[in-house]
PDB file of N, CA and C in Angstrom:
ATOM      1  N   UNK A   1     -15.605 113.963  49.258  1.00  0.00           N
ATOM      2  CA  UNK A   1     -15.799 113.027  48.166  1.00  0.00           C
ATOM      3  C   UNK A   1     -14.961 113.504  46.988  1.00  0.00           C
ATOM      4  N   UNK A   2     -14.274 112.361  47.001  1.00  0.00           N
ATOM      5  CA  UNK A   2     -13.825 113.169  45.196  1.00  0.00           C
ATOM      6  C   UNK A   2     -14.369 112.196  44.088  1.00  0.00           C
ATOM      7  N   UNK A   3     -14.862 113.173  43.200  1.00  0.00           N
ATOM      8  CA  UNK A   3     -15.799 112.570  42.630  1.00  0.00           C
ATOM      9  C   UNK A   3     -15.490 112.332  41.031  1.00  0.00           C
ATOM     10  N   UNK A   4     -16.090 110.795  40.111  1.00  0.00           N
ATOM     11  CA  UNK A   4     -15.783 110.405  38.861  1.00  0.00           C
ATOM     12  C   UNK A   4     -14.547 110.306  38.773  1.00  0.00           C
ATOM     13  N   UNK A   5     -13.740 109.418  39.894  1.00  0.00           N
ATOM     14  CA  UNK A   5     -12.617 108.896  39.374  1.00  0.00           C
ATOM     15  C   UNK A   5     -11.925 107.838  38.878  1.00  0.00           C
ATOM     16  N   UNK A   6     -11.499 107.808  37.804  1.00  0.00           N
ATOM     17  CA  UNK A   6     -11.141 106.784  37.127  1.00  0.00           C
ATOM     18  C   UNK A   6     -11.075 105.206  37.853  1.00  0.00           C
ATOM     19  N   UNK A   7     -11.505 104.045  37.360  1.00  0.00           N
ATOM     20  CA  UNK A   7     -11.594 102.886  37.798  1.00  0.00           C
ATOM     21  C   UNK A   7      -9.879 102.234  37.319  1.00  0.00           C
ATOM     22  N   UNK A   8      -9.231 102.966  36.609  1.00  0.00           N
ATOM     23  CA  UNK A   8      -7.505 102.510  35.896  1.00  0.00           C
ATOM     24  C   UNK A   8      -6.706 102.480  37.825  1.00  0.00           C
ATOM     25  N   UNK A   9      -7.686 103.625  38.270  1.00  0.00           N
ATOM     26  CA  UNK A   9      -7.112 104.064  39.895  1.00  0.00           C
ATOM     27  C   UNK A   9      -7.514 103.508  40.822  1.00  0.00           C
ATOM     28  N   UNK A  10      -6.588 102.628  41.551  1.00  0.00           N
ATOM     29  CA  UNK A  10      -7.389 101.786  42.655  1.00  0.00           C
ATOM     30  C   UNK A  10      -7.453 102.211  43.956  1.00  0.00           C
ATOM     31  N   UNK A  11      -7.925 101.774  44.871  1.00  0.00           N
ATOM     32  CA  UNK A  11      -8.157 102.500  46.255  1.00  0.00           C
ATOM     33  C   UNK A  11      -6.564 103.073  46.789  1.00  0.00           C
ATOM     34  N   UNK A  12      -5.674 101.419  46.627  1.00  0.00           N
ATOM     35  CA  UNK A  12      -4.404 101.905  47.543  1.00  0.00           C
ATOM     36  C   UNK A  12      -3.532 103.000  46.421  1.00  0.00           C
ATOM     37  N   UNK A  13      -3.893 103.701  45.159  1.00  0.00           N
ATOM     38  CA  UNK A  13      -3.026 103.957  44.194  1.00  0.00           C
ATOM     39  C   UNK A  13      -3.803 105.676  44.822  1.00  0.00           C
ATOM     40  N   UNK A  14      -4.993 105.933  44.836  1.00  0.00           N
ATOM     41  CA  UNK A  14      -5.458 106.794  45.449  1.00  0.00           C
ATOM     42  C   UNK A  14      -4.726 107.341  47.150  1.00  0.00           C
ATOM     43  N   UNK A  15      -4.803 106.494  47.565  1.00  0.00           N
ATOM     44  CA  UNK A  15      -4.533 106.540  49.276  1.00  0.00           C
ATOM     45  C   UNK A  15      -2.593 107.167  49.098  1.00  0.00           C
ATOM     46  N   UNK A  16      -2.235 106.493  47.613  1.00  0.00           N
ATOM     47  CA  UNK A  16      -0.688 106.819  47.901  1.00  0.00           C
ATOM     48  C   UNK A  16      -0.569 108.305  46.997  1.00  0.00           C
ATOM     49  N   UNK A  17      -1.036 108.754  46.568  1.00  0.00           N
ATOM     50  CA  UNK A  17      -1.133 109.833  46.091  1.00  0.00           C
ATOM     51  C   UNK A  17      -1.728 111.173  47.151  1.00  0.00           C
ATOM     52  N   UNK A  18      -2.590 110.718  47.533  1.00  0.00           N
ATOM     53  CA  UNK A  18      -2.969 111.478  48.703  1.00  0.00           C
ATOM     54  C   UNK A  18      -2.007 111.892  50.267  1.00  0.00           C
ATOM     55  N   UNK A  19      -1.532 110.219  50.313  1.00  0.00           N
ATOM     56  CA  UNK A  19      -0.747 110.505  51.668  1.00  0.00           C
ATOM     57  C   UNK A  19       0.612 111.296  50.796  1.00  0.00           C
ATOM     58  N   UNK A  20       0.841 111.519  49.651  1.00  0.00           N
ATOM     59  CA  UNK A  20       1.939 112.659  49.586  1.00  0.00           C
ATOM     60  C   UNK A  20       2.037 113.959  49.641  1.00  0.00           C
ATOM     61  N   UNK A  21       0.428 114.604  49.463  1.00  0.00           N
ATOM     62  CA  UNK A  21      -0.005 115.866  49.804  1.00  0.00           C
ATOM     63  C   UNK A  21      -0.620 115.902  51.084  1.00  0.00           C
ATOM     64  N   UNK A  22      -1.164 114.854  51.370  1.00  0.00           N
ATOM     65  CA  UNK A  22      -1.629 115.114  53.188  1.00  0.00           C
ATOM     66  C   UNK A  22      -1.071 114.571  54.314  1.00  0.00           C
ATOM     67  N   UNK A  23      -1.081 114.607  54.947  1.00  0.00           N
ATOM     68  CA  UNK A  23      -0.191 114.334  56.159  1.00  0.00           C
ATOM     69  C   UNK A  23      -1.585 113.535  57.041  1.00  0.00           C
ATOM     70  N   UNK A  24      -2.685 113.868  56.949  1.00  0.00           N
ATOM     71  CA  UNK A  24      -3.423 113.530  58.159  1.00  0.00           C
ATOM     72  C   UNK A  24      -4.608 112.392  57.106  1.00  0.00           C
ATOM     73  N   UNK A  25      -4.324 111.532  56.541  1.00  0.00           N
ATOM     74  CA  UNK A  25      -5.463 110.602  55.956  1.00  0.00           C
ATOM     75  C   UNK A  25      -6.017 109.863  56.617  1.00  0.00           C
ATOM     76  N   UNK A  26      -7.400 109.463  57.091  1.00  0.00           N
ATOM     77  CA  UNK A  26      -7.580 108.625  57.731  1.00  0.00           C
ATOM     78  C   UNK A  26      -7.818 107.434  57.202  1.00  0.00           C
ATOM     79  N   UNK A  27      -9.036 107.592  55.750  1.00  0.00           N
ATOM     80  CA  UNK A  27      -9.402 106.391  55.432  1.00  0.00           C
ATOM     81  C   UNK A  27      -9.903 107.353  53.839  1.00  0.00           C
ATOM     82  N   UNK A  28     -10.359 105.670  52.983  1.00  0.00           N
ATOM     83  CA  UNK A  28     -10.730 105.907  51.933  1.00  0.00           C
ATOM     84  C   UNK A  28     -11.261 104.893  51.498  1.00  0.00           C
ATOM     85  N   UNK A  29     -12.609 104.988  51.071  1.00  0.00           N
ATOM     86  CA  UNK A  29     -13.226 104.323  50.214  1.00  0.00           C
ATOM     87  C   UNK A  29     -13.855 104.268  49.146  1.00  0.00           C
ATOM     88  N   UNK A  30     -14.065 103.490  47.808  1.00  0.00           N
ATOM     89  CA  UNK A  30     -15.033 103.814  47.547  1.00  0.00           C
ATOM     90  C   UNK A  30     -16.791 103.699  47.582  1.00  0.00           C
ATOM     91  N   UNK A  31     -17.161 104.517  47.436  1.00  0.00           N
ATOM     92  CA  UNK A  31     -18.516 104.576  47.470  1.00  0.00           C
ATOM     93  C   UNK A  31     -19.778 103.162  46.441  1.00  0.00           C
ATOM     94  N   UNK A  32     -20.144 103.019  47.261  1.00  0.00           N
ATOM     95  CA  UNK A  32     -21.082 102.095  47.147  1.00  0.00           C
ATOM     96  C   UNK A  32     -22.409 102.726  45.997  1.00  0.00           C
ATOM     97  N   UNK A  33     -23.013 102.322  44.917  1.00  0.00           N
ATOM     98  CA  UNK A  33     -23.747 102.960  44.025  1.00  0.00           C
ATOM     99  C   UNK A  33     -23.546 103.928  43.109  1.00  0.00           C
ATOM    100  N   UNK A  34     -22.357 104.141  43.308  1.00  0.00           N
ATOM    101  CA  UNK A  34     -21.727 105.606  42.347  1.00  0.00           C
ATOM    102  C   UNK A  34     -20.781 104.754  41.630  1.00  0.00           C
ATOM    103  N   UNK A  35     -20.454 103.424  41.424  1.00  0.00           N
ATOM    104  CA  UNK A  35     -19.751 102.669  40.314  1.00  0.00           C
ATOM    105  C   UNK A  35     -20.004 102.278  39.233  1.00  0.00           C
ATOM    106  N   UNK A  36     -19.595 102.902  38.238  1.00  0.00           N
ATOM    107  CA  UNK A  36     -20.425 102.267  36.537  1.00  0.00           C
ATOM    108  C   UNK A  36     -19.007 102.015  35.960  1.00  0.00           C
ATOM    109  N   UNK A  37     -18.822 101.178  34.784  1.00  0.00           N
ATOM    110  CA  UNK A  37     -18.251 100.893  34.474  1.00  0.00           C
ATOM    111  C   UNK A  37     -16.617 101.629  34.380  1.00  0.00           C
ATOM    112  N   UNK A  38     -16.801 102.522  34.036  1.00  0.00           N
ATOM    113  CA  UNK A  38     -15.267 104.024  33.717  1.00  0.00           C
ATOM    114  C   UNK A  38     -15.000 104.571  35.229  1.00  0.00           C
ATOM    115  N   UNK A  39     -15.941 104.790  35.861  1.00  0.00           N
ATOM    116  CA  UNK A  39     -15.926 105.667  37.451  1.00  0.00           C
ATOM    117  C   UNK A  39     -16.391 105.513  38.177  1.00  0.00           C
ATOM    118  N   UNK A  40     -15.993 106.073  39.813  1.00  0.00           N
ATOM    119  CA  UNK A  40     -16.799 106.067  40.698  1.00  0.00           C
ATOM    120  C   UNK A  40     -16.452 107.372  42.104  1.00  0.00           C
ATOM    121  N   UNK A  41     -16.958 106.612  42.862  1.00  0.00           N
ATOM    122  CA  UNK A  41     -17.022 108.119  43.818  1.00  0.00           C
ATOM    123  C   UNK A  41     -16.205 107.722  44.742  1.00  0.00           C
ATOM    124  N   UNK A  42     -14.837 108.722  45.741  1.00  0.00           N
ATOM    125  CA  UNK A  42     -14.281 108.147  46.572  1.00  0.00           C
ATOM    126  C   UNK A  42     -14.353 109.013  47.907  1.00  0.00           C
ATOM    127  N   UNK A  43     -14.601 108.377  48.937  1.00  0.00           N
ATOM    128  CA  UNK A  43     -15.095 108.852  50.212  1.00  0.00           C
ATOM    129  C   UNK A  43     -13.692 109.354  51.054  1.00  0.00           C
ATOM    130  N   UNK A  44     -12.869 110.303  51.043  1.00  0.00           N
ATOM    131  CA  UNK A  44     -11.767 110.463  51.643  1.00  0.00           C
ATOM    132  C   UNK A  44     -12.209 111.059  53.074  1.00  0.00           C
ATOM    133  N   UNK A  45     -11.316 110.245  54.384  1.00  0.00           N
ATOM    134  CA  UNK A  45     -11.957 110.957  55.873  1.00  0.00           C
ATOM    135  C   UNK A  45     -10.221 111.444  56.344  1.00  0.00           C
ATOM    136  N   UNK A  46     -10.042 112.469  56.721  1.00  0.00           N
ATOM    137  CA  UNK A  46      -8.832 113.306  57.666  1.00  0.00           C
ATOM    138  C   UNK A  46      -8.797 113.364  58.798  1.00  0.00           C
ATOM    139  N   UNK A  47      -8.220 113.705  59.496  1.00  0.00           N
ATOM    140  CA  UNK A  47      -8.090 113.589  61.170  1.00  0.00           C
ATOM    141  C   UNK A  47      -8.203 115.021  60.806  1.00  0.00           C
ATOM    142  N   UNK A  48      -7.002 116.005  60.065  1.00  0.00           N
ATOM    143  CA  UNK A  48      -7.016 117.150  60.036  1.00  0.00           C
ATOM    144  C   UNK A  48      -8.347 118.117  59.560  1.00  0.00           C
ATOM    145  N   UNK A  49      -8.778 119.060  60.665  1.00  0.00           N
ATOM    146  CA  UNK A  49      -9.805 119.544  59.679  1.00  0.00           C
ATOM    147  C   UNK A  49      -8.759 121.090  58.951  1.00  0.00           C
ATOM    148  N   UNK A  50      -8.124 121.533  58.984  1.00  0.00           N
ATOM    149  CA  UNK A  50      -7.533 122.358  58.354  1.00  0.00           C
ATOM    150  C   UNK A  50      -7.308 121.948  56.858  1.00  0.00           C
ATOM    151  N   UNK A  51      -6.550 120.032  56.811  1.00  0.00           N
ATOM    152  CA  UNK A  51      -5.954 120.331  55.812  1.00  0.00           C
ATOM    153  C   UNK A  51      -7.721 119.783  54.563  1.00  0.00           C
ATOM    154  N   UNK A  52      -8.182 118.964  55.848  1.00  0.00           N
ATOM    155  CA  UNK A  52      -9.812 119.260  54.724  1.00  0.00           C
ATOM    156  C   UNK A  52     -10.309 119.867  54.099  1.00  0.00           C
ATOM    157  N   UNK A  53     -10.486 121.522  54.958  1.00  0.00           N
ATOM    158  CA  UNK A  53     -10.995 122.554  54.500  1.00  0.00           C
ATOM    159  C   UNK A  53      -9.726 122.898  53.319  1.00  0.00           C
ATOM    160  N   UNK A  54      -8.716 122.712  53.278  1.00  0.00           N
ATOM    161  CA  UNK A  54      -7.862 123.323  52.104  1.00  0.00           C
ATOM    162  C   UNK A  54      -8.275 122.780  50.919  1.00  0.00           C
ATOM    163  N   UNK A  55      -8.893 121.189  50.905  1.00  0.00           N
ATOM    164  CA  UNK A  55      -8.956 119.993  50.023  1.00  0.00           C
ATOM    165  C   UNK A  55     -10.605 120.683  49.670  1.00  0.00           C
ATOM    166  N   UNK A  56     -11.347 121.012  50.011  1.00  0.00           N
ATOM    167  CA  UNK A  56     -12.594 121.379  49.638  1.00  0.00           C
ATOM    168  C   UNK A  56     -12.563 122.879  49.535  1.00  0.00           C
ATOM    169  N   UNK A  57     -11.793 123.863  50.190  1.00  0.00           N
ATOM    170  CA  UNK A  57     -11.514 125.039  49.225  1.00  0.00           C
ATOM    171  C   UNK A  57     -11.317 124.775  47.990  1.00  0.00           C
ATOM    172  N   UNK A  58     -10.324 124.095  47.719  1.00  0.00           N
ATOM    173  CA  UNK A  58      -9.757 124.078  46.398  1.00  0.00           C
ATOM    174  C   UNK A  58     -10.387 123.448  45.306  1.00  0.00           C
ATOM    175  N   UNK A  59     -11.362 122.748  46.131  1.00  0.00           N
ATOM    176  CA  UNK A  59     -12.362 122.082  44.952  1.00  0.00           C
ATOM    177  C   UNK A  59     -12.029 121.275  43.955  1.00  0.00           C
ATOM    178  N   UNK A  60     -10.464 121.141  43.876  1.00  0.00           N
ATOM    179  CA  UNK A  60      -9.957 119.664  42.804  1.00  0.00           C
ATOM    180  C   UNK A  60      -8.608 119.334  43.410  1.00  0.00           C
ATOM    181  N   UNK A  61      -8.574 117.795  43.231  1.00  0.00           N
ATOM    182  CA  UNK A  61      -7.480 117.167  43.500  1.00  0.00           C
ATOM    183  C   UNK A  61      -6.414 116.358  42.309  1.00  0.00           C
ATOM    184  N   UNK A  62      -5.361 116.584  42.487  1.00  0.00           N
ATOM    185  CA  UNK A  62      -4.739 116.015  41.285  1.00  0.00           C
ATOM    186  C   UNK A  62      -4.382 114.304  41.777  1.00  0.00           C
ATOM    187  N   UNK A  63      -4.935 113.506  40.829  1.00  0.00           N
ATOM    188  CA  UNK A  63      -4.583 112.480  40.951  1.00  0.00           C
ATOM    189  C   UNK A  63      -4.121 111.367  39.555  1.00  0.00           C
ATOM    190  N   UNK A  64      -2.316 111.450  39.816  1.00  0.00           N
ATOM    191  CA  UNK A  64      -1.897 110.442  38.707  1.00  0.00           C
ATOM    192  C   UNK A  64      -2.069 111.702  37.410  1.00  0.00           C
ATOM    193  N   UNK A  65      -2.094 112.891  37.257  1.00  0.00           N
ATOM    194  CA  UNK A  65      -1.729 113.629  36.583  1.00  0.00           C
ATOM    195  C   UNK A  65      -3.201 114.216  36.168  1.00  0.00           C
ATOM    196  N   UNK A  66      -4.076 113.962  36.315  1.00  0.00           N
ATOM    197  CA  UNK A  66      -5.717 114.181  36.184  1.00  0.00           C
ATOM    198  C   UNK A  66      -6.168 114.797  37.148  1.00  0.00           C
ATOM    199  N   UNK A  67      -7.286 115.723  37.371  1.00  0.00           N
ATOM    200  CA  UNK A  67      -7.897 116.799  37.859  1.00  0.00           C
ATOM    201  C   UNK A  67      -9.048 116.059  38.228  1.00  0.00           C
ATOM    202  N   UNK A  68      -9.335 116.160  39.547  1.00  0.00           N
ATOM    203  CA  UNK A  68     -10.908 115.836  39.703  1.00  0.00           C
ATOM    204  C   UNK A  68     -11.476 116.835  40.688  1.00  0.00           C
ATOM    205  N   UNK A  69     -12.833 116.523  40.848  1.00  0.00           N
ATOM    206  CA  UNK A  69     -13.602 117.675  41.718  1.00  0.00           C
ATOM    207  C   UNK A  69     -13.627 117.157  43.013  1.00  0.00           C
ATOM    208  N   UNK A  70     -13.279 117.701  44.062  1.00  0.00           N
ATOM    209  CA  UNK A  70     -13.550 117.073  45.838  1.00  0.00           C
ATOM    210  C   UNK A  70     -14.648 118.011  45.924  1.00  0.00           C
ATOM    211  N   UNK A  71     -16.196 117.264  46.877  1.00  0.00           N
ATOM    212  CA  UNK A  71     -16.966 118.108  47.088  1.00  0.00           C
ATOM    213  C   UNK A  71     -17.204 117.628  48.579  1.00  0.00           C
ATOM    214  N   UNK A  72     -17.534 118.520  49.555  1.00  0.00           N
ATOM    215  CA  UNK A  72     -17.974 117.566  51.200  1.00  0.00           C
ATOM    216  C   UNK A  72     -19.139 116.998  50.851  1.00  0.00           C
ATOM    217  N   UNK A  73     -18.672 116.022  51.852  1.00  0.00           N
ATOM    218  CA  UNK A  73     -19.856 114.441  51.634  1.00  0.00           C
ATOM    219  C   UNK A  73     -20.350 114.877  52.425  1.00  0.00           C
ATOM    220  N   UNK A  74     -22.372 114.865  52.221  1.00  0.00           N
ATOM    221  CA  UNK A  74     -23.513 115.195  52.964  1.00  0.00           C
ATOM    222  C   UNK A  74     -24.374 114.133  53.261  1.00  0.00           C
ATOM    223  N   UNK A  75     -23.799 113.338  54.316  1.00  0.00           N
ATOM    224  CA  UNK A  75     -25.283 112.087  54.522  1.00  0.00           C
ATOM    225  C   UNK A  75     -26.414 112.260  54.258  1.00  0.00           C
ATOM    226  N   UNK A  76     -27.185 111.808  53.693  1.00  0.00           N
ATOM    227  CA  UNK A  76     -28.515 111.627  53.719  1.00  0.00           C
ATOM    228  C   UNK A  76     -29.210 111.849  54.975  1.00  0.00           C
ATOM    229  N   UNK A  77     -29.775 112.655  55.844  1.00  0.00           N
ATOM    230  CA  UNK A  77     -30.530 112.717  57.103  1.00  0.00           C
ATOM    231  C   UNK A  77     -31.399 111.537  57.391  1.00  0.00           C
ATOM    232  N   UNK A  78     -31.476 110.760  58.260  1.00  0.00           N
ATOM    233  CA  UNK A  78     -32.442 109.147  58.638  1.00  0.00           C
ATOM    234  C   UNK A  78     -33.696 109.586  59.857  1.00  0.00           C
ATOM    235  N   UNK A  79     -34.606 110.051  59.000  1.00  0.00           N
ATOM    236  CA  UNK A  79     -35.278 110.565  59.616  1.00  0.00           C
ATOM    237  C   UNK A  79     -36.067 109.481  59.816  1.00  0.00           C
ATOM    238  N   UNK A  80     -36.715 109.223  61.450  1.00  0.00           N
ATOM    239  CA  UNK A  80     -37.627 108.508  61.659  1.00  0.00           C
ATOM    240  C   UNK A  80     -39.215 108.623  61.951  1.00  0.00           C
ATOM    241  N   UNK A  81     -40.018 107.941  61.214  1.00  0.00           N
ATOM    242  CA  UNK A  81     -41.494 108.524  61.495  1.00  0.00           C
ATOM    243  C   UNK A  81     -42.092 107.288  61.649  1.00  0.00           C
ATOM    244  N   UNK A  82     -42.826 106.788  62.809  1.00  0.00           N
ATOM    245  CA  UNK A  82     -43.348 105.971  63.040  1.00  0.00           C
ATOM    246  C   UNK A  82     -45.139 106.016  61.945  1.00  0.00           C
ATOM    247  N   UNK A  83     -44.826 104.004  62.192  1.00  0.00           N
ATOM    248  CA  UNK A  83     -46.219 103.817  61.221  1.00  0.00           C
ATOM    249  C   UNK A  83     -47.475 103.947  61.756  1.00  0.00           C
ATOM    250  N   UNK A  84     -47.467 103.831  62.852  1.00  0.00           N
ATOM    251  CA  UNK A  84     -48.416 103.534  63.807  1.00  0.00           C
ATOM    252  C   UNK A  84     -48.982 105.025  64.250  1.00  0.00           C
ATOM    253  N   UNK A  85     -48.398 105.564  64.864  1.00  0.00           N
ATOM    254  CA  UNK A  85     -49.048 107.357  65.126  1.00  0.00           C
ATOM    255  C   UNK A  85     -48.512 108.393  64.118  1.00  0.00           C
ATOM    256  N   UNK A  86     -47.527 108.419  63.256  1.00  0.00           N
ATOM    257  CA  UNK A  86     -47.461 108.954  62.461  1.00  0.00           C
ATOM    258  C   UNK A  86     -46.230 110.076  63.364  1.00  0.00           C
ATOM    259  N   UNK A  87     -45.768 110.120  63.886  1.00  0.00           N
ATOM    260  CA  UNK A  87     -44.994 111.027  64.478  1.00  0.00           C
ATOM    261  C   UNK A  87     -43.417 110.430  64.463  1.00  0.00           C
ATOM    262  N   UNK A  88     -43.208 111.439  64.442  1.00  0.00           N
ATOM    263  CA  UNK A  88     -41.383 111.207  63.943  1.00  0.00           C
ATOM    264  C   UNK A  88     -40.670 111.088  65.607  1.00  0.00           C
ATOM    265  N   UNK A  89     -39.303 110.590  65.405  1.00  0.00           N
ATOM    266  CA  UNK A  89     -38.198 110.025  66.233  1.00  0.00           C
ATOM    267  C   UNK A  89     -38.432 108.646  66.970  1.00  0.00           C
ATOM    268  N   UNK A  90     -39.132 108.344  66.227  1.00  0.00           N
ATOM    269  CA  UNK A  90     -39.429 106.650  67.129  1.00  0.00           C
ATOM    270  C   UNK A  90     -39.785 105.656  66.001  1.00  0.00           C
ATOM    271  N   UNK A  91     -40.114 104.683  65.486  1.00  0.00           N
ATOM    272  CA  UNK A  91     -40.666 103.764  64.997  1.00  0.00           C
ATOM    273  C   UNK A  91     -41.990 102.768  65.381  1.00  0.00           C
ATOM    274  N   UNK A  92     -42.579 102.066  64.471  1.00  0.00           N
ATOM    275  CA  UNK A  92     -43.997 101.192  65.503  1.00  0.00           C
ATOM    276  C   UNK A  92     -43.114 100.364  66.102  1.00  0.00           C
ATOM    277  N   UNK A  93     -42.216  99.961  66.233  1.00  0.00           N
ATOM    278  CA  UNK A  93     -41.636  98.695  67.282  1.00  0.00           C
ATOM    279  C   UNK A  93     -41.731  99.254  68.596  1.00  0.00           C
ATOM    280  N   UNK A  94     -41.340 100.666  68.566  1.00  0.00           N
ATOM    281  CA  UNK A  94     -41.296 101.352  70.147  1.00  0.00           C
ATOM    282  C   UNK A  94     -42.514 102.122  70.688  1.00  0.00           C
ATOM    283  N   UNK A  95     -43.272 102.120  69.651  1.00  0.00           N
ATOM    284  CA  UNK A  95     -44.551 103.565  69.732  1.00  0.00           C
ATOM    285  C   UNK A  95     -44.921 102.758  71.251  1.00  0.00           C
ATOM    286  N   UNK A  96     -45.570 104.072  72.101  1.00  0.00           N
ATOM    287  CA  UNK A  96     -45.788 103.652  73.250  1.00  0.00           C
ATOM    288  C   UNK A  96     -47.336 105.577  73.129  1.00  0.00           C
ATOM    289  N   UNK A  97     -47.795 106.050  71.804  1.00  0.00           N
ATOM    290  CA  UNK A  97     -48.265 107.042  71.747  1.00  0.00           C
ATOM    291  C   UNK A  97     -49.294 106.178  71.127  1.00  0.00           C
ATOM    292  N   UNK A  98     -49.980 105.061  71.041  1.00  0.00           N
ATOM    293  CA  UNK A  98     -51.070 104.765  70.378  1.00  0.00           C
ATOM    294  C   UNK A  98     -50.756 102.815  70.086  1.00  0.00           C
ATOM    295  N   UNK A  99     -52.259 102.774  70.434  1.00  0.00           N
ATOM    296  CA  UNK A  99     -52.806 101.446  70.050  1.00  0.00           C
ATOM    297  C   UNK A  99     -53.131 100.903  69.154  1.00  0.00           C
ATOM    298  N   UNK A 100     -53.532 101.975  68.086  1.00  0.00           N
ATOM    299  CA  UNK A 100     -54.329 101.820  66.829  1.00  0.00           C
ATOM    300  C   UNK A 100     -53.187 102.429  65.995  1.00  0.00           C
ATOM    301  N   UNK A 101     -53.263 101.489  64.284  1.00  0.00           N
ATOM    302  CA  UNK A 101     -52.398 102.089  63.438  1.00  0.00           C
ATOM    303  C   UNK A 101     -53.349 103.339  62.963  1.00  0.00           C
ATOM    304  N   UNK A 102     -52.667 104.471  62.723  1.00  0.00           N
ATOM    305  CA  UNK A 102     -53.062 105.566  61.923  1.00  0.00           C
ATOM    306  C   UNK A 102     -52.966 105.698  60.543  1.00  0.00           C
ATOM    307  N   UNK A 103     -53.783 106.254  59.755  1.00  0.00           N
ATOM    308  CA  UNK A 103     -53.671 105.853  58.495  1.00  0.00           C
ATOM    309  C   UNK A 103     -52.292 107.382  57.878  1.00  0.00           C
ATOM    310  N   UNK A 104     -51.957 107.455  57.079  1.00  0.00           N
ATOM    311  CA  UNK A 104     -51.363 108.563  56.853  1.00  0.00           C
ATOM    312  C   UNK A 104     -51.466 108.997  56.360  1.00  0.00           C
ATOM    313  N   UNK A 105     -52.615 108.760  54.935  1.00  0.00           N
ATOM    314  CA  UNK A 105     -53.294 110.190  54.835  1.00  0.00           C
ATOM    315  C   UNK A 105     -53.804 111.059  55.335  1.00  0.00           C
ATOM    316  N   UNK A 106     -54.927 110.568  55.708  1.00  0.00           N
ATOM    317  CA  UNK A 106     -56.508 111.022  56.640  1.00  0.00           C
ATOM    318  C   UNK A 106     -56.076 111.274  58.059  1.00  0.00           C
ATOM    319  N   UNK A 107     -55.568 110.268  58.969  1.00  0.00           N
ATOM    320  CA  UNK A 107     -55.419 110.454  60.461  1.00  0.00           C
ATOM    321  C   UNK A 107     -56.210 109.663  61.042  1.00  0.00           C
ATOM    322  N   UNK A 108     -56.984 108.929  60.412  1.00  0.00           N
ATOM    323  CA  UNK A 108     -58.183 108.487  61.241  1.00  0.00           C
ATOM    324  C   UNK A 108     -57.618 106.793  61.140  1.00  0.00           C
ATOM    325  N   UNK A 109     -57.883 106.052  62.079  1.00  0.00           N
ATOM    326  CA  UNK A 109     -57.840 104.851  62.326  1.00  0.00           C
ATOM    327  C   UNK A 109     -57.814 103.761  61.283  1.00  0.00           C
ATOM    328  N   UNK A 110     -57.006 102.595  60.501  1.00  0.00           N
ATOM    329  CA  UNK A 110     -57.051 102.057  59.652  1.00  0.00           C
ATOM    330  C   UNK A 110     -57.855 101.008  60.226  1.00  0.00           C
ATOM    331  N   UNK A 111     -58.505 100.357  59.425  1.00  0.00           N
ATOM    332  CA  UNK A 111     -59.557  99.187  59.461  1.00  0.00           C
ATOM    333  C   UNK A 111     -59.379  97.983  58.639  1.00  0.00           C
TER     334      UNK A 111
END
């Protein structure tokens, strides 16, 4: 991710700055919810993991004469916990561990 970069900078003005220091770009976007008016967040993906790790060693990228911070992008984990038994990796559409919804505080049977 490189992150709080100027909105003056557009995706393909980014992508051409980049493909002159990297050789291996795959894609770039920006990020969805990290846009306010001045900035936002941009999702850069490499084929190369070498020249990645150089791009997140270095911890800033110059873009258009400005300094920004690259940090690795960490998905959010999608953890699933069903409503119905209360136990994770499945959902109530599939539960096949119980008949009755469970409550999730208590444990005991909702009514």
């Amino acid at each position: 991710i490189i992150k709080w970069v100027n909105n003056s900078f557009t995706d393909d003005d980014v992508r051409e700055e980049l493909n002159m220091k990297f050789e291996s770009l795959f894609s770039i976007e920006s990020m969805q919810g990290t846009m306010n008016e001045r900035n936002r967040h941009i999702k850069v993906e490499m084929f190369n993991k070498n020249e990645c790790n150089k791009l997140l060693n270095s911890g800033k990228v110059n873009l258009g004469g400005l300094m920004y911070s690259a940090d690795e992008f960490l998905p959010s984990p999608r953890i699933l916990i069903c409503n119905r038994c209360n136990l994770s990796s499945h959902t109530k559409k599939t539960c096949s561990n119980s008949d009755v919804d469970l409550c999730r505080r208590c444990g005991k049977p909702r009514t």
